[in-house]
PDB file of N, CA and C in Angstrom:
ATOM      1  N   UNK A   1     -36.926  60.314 -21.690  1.00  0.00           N
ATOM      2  CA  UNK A   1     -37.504  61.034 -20.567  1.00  0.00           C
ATOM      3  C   UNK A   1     -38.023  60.004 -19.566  1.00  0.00           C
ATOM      4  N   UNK A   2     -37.887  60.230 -18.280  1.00  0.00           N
ATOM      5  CA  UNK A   2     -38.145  59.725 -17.101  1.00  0.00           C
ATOM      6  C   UNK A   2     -39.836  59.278 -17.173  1.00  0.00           C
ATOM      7  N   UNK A   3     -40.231  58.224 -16.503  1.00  0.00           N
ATOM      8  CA  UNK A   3     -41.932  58.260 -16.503  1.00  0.00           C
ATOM      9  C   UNK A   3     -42.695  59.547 -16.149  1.00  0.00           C
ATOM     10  N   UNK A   4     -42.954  60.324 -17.168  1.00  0.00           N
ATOM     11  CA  UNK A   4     -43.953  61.342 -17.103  1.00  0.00           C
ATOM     12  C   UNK A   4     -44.888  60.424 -17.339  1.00  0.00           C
ATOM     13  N   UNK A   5     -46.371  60.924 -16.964  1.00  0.00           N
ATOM     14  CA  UNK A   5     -47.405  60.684 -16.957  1.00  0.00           C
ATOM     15  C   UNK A   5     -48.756  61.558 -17.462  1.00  0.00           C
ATOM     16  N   UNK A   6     -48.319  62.781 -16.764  1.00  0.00           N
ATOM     17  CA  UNK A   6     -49.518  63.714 -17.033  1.00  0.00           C
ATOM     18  C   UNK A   6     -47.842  65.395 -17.866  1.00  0.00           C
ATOM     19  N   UNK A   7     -48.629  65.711 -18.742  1.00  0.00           N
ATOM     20  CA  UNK A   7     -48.079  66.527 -19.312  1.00  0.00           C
ATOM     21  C   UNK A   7     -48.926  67.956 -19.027  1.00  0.00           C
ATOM     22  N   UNK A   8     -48.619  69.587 -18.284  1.00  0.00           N
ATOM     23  CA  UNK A   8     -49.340  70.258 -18.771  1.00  0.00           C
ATOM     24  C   UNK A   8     -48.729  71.488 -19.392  1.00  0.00           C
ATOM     25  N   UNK A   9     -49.359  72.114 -20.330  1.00  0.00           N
ATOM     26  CA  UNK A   9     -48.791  72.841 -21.343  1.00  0.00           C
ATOM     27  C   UNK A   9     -49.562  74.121 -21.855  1.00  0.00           C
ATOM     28  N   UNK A  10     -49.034  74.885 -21.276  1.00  0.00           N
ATOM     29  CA  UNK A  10     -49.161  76.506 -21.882  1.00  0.00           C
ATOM     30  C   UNK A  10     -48.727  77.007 -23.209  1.00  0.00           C
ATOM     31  N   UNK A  11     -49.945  76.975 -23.887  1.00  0.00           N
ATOM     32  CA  UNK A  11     -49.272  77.647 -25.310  1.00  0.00           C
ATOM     33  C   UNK A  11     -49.265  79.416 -24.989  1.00  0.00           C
ATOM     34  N   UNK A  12     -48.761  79.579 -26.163  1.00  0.00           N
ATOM     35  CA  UNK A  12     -48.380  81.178 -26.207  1.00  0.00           C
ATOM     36  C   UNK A  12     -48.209  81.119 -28.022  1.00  0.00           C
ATOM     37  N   UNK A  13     -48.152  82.637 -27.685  1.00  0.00           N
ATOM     38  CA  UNK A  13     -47.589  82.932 -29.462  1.00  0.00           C
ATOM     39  C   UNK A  13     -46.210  82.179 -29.692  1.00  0.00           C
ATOM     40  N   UNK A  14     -45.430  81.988 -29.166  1.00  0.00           N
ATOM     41  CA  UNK A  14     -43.948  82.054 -29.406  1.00  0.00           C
ATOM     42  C   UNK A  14     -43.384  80.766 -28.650  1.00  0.00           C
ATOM     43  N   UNK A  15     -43.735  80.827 -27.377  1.00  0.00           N
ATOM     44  CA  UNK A  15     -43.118  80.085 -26.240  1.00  0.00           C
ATOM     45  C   UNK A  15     -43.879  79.406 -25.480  1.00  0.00           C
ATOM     46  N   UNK A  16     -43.841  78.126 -25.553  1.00  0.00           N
ATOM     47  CA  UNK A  16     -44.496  76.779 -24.282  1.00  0.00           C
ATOM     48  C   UNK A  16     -43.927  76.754 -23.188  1.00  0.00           C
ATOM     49  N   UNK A  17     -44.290  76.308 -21.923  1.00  0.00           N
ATOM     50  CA  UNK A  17     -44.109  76.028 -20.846  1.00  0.00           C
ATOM     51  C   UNK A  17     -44.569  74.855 -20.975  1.00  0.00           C
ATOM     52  N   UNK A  18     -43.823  74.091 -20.466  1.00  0.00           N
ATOM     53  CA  UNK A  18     -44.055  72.639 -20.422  1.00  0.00           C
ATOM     54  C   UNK A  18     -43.700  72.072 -19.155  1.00  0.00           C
ATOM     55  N   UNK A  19     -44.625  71.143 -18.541  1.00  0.00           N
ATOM     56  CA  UNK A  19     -44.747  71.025 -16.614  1.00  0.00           C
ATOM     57  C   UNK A  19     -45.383  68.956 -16.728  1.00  0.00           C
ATOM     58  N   UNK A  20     -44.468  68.433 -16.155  1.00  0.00           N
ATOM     59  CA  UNK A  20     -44.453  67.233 -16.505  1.00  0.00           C
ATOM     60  C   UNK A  20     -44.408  66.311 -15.151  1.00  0.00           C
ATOM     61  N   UNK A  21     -44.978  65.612 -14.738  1.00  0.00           N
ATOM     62  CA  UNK A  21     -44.563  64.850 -13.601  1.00  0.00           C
ATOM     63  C   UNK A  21     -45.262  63.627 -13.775  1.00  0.00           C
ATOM     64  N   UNK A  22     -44.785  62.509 -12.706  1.00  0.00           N
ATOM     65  CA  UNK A  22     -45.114  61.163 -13.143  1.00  0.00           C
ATOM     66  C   UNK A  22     -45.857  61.206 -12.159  1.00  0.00           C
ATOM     67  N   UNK A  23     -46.351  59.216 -12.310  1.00  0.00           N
ATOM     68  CA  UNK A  23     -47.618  58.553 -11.598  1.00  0.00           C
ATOM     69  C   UNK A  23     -48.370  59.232  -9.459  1.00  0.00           C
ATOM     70  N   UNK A  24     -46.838  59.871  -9.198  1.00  0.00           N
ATOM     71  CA  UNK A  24     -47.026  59.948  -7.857  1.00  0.00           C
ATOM     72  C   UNK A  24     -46.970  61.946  -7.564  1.00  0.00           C
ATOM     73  N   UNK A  25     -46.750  62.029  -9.148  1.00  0.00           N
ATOM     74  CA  UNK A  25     -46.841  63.796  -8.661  1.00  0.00           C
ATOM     75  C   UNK A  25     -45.644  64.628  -8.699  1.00  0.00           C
ATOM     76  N   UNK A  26     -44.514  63.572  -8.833  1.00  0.00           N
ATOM     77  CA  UNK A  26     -43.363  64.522  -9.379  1.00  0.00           C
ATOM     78  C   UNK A  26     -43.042  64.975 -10.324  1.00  0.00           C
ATOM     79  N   UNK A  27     -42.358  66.243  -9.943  1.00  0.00           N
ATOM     80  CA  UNK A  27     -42.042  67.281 -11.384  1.00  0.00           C
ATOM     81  C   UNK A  27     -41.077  65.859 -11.733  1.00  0.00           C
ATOM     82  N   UNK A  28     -40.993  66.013 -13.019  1.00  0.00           N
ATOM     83  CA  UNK A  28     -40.041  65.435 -13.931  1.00  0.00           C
ATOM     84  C   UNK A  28     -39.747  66.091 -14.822  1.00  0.00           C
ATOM     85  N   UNK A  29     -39.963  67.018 -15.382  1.00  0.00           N
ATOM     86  CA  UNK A  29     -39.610  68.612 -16.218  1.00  0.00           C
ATOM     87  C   UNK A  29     -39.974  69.467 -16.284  1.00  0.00           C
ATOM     88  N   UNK A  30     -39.815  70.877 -15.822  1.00  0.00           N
ATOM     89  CA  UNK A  30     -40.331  71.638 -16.090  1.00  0.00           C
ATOM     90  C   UNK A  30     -39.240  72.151 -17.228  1.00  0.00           C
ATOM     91  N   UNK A  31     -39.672  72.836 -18.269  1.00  0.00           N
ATOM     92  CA  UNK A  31     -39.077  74.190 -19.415  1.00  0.00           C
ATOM     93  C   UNK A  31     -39.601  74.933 -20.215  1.00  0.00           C
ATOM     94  N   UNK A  32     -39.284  75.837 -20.676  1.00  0.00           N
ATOM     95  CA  UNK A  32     -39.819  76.742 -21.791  1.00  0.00           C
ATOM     96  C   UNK A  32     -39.294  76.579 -23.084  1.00  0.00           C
ATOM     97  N   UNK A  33     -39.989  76.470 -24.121  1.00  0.00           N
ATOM     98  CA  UNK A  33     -39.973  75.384 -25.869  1.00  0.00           C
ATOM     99  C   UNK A  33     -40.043  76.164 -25.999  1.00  0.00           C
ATOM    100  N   UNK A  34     -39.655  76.415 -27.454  1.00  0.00           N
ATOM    101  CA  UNK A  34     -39.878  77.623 -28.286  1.00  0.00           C
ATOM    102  C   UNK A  34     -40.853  76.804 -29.460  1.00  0.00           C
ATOM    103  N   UNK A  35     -41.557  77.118 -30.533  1.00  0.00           N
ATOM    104  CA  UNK A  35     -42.438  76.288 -30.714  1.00  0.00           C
ATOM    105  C   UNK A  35     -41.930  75.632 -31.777  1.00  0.00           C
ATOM    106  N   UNK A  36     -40.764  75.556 -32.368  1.00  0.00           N
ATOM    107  CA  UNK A  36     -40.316  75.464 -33.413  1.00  0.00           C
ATOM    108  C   UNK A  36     -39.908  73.911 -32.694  1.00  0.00           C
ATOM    109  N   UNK A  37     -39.898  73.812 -31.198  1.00  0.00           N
ATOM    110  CA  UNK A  37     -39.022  72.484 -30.836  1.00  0.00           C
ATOM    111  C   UNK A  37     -40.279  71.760 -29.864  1.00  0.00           C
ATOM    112  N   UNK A  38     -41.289  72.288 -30.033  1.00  0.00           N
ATOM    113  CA  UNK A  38     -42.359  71.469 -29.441  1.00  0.00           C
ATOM    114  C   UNK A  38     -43.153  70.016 -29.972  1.00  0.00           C
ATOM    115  N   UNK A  39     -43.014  69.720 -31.196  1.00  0.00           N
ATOM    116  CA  UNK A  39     -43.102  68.576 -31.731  1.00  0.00           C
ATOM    117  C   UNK A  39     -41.798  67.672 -31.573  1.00  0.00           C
ATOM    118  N   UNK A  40     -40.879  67.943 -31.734  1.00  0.00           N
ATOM    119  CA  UNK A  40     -39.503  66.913 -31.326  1.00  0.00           C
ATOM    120  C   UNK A  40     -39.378  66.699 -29.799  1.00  0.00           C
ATOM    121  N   UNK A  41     -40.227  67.279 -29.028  1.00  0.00           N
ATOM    122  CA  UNK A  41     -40.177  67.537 -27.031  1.00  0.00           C
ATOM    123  C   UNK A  41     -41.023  66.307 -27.221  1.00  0.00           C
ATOM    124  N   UNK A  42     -42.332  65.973 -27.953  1.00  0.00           N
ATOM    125  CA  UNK A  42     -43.356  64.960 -27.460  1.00  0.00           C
ATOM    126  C   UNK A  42     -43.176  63.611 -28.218  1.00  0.00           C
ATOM    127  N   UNK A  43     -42.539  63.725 -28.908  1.00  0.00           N
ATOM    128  CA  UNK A  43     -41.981  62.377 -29.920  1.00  0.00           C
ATOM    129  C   UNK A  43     -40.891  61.445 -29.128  1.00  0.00           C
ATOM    130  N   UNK A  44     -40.831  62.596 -28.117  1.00  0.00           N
ATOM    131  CA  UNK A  44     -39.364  61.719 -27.169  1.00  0.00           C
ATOM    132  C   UNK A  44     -40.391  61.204 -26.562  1.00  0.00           C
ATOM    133  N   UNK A  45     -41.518  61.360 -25.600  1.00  0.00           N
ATOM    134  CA  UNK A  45     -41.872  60.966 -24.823  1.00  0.00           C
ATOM    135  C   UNK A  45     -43.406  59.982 -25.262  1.00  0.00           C
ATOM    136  N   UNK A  46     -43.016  58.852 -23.949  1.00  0.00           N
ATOM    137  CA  UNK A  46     -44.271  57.890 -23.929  1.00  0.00           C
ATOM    138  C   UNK A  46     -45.169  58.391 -24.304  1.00  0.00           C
ATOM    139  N   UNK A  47     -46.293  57.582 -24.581  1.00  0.00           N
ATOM    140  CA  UNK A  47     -47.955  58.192 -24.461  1.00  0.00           C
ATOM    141  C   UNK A  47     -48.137  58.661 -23.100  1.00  0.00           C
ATOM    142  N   UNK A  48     -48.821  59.420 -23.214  1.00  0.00           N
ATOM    143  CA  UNK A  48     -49.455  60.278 -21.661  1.00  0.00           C
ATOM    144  C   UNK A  48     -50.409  61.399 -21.964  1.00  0.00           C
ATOM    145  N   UNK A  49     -51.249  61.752 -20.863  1.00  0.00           N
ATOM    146  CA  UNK A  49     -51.536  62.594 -20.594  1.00  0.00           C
ATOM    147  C   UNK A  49     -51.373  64.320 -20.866  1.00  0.00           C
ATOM    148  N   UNK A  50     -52.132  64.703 -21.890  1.00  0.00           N
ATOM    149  CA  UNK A  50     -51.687  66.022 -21.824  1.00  0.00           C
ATOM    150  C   UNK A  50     -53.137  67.310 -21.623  1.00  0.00           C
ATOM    151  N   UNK A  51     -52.730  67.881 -20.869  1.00  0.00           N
ATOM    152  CA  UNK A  51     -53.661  69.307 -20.768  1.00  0.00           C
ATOM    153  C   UNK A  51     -52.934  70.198 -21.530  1.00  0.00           C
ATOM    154  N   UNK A  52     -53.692  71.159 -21.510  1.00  0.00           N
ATOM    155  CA  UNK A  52     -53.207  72.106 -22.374  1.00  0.00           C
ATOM    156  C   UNK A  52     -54.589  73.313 -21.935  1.00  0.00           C
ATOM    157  N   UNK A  53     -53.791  74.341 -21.611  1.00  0.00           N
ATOM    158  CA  UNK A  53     -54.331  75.728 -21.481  1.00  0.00           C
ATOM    159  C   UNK A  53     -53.736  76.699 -21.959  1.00  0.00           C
ATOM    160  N   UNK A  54     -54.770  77.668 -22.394  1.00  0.00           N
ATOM    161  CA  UNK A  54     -54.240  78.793 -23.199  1.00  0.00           C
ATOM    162  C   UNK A  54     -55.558  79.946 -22.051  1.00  0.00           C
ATOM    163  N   UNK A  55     -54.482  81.313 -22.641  1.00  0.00           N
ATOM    164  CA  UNK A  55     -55.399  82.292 -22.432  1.00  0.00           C
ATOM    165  C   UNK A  55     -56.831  82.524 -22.784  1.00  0.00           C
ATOM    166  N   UNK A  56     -57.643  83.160 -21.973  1.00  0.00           N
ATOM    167  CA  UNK A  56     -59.394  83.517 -22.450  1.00  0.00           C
ATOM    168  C   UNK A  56     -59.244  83.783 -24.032  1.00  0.00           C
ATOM    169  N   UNK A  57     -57.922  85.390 -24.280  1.00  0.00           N
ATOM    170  CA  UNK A  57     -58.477  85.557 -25.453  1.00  0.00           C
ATOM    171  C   UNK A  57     -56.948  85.149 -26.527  1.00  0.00           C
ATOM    172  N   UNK A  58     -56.667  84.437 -26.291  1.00  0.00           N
ATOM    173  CA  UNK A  58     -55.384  83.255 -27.067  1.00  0.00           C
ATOM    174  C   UNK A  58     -56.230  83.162 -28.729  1.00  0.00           C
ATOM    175  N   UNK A  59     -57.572  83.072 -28.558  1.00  0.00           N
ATOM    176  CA  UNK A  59     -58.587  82.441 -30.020  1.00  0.00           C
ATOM    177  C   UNK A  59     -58.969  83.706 -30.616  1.00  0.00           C
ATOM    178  N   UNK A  60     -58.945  85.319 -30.086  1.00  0.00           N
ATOM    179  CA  UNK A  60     -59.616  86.148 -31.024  1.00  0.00           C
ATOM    180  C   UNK A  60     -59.182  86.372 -31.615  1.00  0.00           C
ATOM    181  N   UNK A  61     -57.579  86.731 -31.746  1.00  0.00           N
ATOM    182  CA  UNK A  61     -56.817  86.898 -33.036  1.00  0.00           C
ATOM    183  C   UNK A  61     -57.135  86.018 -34.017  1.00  0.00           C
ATOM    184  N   UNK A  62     -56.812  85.019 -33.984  1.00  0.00           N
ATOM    185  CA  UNK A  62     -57.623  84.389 -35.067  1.00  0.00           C
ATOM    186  C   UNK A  62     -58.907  84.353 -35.772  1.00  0.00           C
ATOM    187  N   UNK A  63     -59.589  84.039 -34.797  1.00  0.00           N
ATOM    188  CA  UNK A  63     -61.341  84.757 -35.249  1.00  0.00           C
ATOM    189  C   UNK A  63     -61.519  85.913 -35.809  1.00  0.00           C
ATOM    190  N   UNK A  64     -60.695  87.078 -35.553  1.00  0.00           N
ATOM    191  CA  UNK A  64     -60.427  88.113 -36.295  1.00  0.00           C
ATOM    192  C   UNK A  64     -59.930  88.280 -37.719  1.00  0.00           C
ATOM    193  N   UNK A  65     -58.628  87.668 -37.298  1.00  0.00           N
ATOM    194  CA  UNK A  65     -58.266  87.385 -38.820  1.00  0.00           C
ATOM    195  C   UNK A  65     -59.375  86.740 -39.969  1.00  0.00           C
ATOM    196  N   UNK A  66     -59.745  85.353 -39.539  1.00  0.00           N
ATOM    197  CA  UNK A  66     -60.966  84.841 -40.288  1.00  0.00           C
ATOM    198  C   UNK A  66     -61.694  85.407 -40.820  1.00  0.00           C
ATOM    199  N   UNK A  67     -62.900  86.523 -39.627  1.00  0.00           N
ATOM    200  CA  UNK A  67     -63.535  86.827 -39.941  1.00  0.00           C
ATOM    201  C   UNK A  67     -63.450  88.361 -41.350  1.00  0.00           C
ATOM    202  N   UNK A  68     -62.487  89.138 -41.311  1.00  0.00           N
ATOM    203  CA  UNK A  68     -61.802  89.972 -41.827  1.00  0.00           C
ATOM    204  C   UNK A  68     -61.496  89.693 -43.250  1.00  0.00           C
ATOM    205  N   UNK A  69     -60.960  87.973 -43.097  1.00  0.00           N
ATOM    206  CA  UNK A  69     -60.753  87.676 -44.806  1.00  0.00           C
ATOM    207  C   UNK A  69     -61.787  87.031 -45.535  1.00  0.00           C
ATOM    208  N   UNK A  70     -62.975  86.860 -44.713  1.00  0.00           N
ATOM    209  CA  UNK A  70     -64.290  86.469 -45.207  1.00  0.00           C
ATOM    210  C   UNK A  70     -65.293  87.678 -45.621  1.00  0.00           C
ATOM    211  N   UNK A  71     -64.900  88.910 -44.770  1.00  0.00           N
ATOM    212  CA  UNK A  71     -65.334  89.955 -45.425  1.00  0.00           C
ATOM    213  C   UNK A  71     -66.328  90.654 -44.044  1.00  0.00           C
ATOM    214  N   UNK A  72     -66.420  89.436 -43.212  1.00  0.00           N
ATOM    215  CA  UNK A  72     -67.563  90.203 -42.253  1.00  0.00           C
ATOM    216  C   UNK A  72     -66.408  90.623 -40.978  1.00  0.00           C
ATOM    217  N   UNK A  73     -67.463  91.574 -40.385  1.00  0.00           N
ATOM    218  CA  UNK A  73     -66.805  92.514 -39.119  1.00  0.00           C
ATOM    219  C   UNK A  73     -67.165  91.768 -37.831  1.00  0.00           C
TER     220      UNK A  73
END
């Protein structure tokens, strides 16, 4: 991969968006991963920069689940 620099990355249940550009601000990739291929996407590439945003409520399902198999509501 071309000098990316800053990586940013939308998780989802299923599917990443992945938005990549180097030192001066250019796209250098944009695509959509499926997550099964999101660890072999960052192994290609240099060290850099990564953000990463998810939805407000991306974490309650989980907290739910947790809390549910611990016994509390």
């Amino acid at each position: 991969m071309q000098s990316v620099t800053t990586i940013g990355l939308d998780i989802a249940k299923s599917v990443f968006q992945v938005h990549g550009v180097d030192a001066a601000g250019n796209v250098i990739v944009r695509r959509k991963l499926k997550r099964r291929y999101v660890a072999a996407f960052f192994q290609k590439l240099p060290p850099c920069l990564v953000g990463i945003e998810a939805c407000a409520t991306s974490h309650i399902g989980r907290a739910s689940s947790r809390r549910s198999a611990t016994g509390y509501a």
